[in-house]
PDB file of N, CA and C in Angstrom:
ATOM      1  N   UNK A   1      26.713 -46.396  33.450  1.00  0.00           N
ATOM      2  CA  UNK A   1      26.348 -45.010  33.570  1.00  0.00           C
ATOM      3  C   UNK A   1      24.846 -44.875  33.339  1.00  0.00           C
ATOM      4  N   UNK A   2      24.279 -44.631  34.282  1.00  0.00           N
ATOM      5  CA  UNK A   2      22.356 -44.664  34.223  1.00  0.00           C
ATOM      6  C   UNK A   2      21.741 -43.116  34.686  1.00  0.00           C
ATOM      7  N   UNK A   3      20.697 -42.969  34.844  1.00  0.00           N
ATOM      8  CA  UNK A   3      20.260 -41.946  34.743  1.00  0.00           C
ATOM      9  C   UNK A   3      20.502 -41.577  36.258  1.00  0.00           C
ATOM     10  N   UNK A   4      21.133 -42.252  36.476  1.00  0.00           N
ATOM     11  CA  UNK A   4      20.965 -41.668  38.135  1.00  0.00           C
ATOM     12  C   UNK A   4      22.313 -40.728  38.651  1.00  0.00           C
ATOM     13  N   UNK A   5      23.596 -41.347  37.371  1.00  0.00           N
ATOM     14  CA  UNK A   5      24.480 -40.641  37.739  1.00  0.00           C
ATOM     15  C   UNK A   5      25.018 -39.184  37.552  1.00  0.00           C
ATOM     16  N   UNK A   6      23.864 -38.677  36.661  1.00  0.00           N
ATOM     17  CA  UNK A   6      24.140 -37.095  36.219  1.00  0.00           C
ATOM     18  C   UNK A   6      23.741 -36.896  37.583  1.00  0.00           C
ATOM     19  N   UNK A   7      21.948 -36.936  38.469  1.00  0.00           N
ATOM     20  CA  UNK A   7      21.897 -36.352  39.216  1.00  0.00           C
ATOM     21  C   UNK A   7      23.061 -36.453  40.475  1.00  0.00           C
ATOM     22  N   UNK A   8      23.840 -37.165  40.143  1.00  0.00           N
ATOM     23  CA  UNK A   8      25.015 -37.195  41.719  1.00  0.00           C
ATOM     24  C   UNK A   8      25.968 -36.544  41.071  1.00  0.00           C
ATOM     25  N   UNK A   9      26.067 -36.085  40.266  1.00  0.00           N
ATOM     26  CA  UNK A   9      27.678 -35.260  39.817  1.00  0.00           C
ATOM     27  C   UNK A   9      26.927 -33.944  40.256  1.00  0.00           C
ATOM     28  N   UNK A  10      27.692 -33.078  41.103  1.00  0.00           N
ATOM     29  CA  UNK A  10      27.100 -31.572  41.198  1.00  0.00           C
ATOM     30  C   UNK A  10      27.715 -31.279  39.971  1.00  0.00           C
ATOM     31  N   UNK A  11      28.416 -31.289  39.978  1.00  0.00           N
ATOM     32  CA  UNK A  11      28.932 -30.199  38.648  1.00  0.00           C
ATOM     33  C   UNK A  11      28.100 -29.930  37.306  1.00  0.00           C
ATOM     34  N   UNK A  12      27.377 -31.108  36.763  1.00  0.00           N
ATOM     35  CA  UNK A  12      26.484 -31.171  36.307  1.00  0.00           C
ATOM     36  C   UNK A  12      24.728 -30.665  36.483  1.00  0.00           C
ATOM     37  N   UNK A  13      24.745 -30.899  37.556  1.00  0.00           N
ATOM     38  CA  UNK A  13      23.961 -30.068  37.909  1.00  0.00           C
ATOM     39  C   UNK A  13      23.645 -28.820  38.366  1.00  0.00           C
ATOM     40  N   UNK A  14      25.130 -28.370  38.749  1.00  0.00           N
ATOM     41  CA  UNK A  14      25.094 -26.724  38.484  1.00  0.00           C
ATOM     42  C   UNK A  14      25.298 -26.412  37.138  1.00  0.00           C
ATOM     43  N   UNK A  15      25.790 -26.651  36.378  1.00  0.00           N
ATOM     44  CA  UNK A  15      26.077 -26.273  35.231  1.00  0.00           C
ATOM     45  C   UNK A  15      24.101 -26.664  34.241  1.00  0.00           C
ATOM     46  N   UNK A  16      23.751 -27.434  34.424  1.00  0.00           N
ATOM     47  CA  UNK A  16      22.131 -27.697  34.309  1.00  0.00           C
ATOM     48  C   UNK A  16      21.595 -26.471  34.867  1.00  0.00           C
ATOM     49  N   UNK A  17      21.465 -26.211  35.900  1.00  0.00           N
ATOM     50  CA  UNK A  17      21.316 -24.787  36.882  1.00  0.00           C
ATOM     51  C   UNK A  17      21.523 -23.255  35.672  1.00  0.00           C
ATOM     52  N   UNK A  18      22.359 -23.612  35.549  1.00  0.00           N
ATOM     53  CA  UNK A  18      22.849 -22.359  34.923  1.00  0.00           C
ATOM     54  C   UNK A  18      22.240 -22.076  33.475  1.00  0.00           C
ATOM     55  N   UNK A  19      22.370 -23.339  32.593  1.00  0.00           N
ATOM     56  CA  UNK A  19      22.088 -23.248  31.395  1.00  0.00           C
ATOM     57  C   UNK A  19      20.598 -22.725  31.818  1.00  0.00           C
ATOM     58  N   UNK A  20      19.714 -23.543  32.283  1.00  0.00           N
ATOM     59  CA  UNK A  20      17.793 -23.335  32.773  1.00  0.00           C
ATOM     60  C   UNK A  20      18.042 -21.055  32.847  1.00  0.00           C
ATOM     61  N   UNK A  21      18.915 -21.191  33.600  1.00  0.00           N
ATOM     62  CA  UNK A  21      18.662 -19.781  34.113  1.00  0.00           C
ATOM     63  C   UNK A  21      18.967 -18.935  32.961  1.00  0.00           C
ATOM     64  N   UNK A  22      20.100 -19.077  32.321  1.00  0.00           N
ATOM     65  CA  UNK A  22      20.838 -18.359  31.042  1.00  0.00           C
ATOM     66  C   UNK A  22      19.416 -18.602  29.830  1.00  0.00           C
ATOM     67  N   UNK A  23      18.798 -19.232  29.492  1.00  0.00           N
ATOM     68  CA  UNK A  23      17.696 -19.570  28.932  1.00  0.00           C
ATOM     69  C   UNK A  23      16.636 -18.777  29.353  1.00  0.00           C
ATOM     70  N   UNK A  24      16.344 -18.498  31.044  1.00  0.00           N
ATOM     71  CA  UNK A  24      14.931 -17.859  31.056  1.00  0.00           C
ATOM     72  C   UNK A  24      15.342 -16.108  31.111  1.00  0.00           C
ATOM     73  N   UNK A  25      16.766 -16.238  31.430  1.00  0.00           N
ATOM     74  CA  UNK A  25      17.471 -14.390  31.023  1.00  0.00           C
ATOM     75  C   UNK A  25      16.967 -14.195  29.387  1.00  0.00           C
ATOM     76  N   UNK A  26      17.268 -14.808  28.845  1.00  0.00           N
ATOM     77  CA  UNK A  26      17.127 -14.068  27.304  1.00  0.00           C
ATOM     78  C   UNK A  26      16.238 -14.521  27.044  1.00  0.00           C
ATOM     79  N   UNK A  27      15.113 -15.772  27.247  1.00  0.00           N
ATOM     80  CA  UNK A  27      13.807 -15.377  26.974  1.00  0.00           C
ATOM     81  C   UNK A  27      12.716 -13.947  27.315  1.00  0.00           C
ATOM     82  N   UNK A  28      13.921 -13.645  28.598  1.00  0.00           N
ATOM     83  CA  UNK A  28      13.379 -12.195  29.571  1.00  0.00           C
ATOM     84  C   UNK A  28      13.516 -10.921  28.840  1.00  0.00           C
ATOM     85  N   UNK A  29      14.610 -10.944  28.256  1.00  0.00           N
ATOM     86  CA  UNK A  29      15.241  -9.792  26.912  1.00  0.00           C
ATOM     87  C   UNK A  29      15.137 -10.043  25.707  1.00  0.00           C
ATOM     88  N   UNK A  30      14.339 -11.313  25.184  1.00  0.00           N
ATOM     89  CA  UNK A  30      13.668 -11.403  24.083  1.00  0.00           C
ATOM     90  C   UNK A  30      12.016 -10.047  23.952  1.00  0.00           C
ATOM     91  N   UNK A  31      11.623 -11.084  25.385  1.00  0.00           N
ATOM     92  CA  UNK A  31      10.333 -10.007  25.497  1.00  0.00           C
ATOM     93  C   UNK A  31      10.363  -8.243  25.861  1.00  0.00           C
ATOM     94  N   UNK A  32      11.570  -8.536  26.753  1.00  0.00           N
ATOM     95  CA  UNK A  32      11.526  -6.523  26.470  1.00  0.00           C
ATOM     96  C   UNK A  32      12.045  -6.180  25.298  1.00  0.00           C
ATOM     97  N   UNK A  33      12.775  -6.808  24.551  1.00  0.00           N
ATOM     98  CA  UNK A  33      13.023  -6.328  23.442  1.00  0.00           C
ATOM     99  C   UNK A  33      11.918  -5.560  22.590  1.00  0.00           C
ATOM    100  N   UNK A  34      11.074  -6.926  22.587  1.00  0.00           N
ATOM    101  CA  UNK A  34      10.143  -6.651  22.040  1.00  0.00           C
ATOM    102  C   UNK A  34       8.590  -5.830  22.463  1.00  0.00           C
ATOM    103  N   UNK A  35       8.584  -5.279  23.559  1.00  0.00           N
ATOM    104  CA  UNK A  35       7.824  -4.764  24.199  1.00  0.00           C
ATOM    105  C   UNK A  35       8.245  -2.984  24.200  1.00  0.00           C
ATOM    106  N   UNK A  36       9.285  -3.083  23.941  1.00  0.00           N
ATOM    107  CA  UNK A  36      10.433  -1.643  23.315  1.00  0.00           C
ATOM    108  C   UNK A  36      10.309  -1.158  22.497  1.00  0.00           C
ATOM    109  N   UNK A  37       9.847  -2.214  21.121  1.00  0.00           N
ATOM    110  CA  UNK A  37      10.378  -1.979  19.801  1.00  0.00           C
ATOM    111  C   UNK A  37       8.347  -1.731  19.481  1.00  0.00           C
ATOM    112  N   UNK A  38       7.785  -1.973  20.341  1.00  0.00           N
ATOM    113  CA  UNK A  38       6.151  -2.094  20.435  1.00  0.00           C
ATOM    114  C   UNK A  38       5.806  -0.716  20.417  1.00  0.00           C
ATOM    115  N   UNK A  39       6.531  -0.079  21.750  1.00  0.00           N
ATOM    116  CA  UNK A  39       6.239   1.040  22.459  1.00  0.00           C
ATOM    117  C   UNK A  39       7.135   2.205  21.532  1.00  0.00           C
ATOM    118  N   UNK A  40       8.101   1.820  20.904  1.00  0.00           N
ATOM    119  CA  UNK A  40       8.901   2.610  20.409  1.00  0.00           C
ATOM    120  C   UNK A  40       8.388   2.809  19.073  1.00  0.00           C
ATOM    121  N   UNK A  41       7.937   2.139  18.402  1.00  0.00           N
ATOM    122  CA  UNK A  41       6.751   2.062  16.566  1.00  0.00           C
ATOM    123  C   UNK A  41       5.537   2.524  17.375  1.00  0.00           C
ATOM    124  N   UNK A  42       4.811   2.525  18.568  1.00  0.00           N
ATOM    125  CA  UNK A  42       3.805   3.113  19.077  1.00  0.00           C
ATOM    126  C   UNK A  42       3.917   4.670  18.960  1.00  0.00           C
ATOM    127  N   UNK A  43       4.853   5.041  19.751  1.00  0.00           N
ATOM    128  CA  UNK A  43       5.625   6.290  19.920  1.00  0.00           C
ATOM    129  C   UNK A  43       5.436   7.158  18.548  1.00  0.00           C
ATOM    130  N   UNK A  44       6.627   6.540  17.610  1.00  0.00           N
ATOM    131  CA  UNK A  44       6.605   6.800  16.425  1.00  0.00           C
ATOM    132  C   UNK A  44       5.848   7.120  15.152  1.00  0.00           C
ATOM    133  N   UNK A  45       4.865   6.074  15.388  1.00  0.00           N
ATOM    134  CA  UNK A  45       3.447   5.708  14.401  1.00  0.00           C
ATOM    135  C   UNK A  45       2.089   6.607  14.852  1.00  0.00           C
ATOM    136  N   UNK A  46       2.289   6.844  16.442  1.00  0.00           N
ATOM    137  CA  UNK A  46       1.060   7.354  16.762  1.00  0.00           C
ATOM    138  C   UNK A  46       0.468   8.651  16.841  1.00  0.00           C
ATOM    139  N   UNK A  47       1.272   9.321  16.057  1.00  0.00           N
ATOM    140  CA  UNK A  47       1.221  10.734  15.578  1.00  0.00           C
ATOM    141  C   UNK A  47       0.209  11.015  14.716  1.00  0.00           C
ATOM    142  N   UNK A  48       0.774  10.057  13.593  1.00  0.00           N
ATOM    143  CA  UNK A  48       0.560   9.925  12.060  1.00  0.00           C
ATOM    144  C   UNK A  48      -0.890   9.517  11.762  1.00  0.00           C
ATOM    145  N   UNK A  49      -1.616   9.970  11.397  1.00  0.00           N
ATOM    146  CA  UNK A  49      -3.106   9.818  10.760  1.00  0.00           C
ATOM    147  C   UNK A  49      -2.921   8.539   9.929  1.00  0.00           C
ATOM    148  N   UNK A  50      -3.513   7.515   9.962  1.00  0.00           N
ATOM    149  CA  UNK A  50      -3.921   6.637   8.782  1.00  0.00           C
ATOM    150  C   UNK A  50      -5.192   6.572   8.727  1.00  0.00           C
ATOM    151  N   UNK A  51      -5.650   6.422   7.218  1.00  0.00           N
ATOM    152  CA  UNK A  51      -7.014   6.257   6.693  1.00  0.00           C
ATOM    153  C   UNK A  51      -7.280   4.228   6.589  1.00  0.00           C
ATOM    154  N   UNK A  52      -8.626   4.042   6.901  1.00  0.00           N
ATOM    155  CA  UNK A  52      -8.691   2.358   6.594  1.00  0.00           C
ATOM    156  C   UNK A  52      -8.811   2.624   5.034  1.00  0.00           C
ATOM    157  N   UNK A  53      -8.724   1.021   4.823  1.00  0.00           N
ATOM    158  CA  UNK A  53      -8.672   0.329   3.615  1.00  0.00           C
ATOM    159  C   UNK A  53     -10.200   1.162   2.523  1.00  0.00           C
ATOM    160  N   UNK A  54     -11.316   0.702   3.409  1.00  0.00           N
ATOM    161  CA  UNK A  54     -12.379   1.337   2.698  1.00  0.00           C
ATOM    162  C   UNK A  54     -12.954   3.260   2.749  1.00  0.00           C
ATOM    163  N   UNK A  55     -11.869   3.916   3.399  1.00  0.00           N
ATOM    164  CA  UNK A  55     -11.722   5.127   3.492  1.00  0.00           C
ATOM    165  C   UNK A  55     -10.592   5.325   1.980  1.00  0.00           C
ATOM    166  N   UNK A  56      -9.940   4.767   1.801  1.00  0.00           N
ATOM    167  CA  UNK A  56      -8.763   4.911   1.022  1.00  0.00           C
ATOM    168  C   UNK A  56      -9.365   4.454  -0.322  1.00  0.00           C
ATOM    169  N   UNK A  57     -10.352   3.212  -0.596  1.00  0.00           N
ATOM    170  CA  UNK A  57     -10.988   2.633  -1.190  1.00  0.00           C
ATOM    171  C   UNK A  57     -12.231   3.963  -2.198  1.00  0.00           C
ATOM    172  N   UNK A  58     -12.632   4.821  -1.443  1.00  0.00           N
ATOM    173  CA  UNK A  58     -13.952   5.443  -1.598  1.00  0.00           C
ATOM    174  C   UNK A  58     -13.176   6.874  -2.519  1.00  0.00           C
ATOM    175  N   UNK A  59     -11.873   7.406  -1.606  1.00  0.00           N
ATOM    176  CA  UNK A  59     -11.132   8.848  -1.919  1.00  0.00           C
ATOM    177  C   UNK A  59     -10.960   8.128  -3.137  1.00  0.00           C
ATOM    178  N   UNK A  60     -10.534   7.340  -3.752  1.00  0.00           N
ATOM    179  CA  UNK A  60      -9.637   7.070  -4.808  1.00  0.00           C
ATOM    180  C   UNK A  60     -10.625   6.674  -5.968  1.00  0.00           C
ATOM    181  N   UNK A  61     -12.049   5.933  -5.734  1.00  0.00           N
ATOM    182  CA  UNK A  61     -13.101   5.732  -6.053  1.00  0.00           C
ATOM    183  C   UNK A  61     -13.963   7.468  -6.980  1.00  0.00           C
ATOM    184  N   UNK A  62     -13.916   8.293  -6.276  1.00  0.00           N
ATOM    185  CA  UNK A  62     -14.100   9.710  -5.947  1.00  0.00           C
ATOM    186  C   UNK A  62     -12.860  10.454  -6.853  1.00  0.00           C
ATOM    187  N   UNK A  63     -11.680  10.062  -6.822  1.00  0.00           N
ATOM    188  CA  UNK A  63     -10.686  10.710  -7.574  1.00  0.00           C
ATOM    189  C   UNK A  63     -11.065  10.557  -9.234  1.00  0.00           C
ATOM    190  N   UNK A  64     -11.034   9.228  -9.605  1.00  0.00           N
ATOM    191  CA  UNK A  64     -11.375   8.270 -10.869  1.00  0.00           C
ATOM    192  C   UNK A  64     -12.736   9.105 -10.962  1.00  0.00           C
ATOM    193  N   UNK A  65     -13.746   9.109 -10.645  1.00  0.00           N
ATOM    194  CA  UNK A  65     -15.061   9.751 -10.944  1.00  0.00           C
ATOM    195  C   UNK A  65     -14.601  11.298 -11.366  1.00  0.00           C
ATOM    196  N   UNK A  66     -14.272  12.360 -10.619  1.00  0.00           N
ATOM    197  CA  UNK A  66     -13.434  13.557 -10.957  1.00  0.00           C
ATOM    198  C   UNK A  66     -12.354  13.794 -12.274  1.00  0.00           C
ATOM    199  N   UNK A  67     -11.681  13.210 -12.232  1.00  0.00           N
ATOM    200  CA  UNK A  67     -11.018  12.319 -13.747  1.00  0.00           C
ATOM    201  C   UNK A  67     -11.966  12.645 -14.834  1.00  0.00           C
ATOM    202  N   UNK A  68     -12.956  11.532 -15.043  1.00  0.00           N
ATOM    203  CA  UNK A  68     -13.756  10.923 -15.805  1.00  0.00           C
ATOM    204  C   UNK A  68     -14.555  12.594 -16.119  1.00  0.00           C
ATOM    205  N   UNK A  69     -15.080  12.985 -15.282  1.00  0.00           N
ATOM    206  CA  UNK A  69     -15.822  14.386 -14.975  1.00  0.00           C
ATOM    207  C   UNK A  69     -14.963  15.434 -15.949  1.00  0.00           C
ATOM    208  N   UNK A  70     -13.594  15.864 -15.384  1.00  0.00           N
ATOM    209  CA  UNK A  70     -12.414  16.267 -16.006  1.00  0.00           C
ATOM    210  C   UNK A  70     -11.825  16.500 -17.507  1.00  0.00           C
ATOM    211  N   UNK A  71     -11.803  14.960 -18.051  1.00  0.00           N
ATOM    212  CA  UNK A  71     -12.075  14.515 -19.447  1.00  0.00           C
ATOM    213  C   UNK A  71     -13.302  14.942 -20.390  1.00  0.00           C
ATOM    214  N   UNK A  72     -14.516  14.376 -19.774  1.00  0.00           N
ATOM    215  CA  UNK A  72     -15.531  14.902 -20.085  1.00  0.00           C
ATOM    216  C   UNK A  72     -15.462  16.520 -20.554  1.00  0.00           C
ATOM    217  N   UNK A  73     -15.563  17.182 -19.642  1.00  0.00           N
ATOM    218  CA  UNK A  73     -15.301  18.618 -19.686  1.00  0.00           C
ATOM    219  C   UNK A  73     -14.402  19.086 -20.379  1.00  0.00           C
ATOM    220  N   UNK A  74     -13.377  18.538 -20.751  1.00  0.00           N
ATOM    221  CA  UNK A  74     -12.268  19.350 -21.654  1.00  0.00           C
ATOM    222  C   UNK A  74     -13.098  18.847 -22.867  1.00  0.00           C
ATOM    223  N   UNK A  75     -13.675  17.886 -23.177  1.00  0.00           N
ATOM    224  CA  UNK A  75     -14.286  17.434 -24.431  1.00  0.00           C
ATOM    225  C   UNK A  75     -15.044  18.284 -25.012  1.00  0.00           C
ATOM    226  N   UNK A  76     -16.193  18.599 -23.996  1.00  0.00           N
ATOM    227  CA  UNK A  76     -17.313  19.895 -24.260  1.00  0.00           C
ATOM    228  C   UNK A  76     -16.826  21.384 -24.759  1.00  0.00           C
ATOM    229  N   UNK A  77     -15.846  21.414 -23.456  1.00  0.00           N
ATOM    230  CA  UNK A  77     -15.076  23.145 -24.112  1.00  0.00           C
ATOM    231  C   UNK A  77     -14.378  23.350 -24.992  1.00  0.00           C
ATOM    232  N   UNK A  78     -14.063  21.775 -26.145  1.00  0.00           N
ATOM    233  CA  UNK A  78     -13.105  22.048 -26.894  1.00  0.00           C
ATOM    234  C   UNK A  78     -14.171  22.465 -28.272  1.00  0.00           C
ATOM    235  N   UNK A  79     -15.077  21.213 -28.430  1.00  0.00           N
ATOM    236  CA  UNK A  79     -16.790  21.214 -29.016  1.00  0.00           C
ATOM    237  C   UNK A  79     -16.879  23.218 -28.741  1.00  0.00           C
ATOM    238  N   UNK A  80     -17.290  23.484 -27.983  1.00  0.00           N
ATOM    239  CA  UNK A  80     -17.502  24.895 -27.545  1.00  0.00           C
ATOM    240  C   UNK A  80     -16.891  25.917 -28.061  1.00  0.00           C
ATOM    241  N   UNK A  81     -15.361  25.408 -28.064  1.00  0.00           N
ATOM    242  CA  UNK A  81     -14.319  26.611 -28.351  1.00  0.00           C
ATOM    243  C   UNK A  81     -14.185  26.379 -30.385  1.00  0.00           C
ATOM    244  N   UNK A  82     -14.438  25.756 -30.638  1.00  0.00           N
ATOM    245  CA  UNK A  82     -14.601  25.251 -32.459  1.00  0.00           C
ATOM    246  C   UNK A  82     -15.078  25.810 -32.723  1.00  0.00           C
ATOM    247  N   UNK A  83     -14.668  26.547 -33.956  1.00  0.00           N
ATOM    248  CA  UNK A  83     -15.470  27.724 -34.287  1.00  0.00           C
ATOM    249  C   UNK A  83     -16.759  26.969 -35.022  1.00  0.00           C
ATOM    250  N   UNK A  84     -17.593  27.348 -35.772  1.00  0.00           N
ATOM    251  CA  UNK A  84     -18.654  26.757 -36.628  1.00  0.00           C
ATOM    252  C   UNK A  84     -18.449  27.458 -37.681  1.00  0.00           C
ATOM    253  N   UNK A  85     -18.805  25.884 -38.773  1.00  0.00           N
ATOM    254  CA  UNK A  85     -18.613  26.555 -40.173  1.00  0.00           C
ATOM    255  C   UNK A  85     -19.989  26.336 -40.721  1.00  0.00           C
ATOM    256  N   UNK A  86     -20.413  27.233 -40.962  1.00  0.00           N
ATOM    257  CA  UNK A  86     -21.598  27.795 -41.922  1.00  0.00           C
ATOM    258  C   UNK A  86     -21.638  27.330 -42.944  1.00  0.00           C
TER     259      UNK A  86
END
């Protein structure tokens, strides 16, 4: 039995035939799958505002400073609001 006798069995070689084809079908519906699920999180996502990393980085940077500001200030008005003793 040598390599020569698969290619003379048809049967084998349709069935070779088939598997090749059944293989490049669902490589075919692998990619729309995924070309779906692209367009469909596109769809979905592309409404929605996102800020980058160093936009998100700076607000939050800016929050902590306001805070700090915040603290501060209740410190002073409390100093302020004490009565004084003579």
């Amino acid at each position: 039995m040598g390599p020569d006798m698969q290619s003379e069995n048809p049967l084998i070689a349709d069935f070779v035939k088939l598997l090749n084809s059944a293989a490049g079908t669902v490589a075919g519906m692998g990619r729309e799958a995924s070309e779906t699920m692209r367009e469909r999180a596109k769809a979905t996502f592309g409404g929605l505002d996102f800020v980058s990393r160093e936009e998100f980085d700076a607000v939050k940077e800016l929050a902590a400073s306001a805070r700090e500001e915040v603290e501060a200030l209740k410190i002073r008005l409390a100093a302020l609001e004490t009565p004084k003793q003579d």
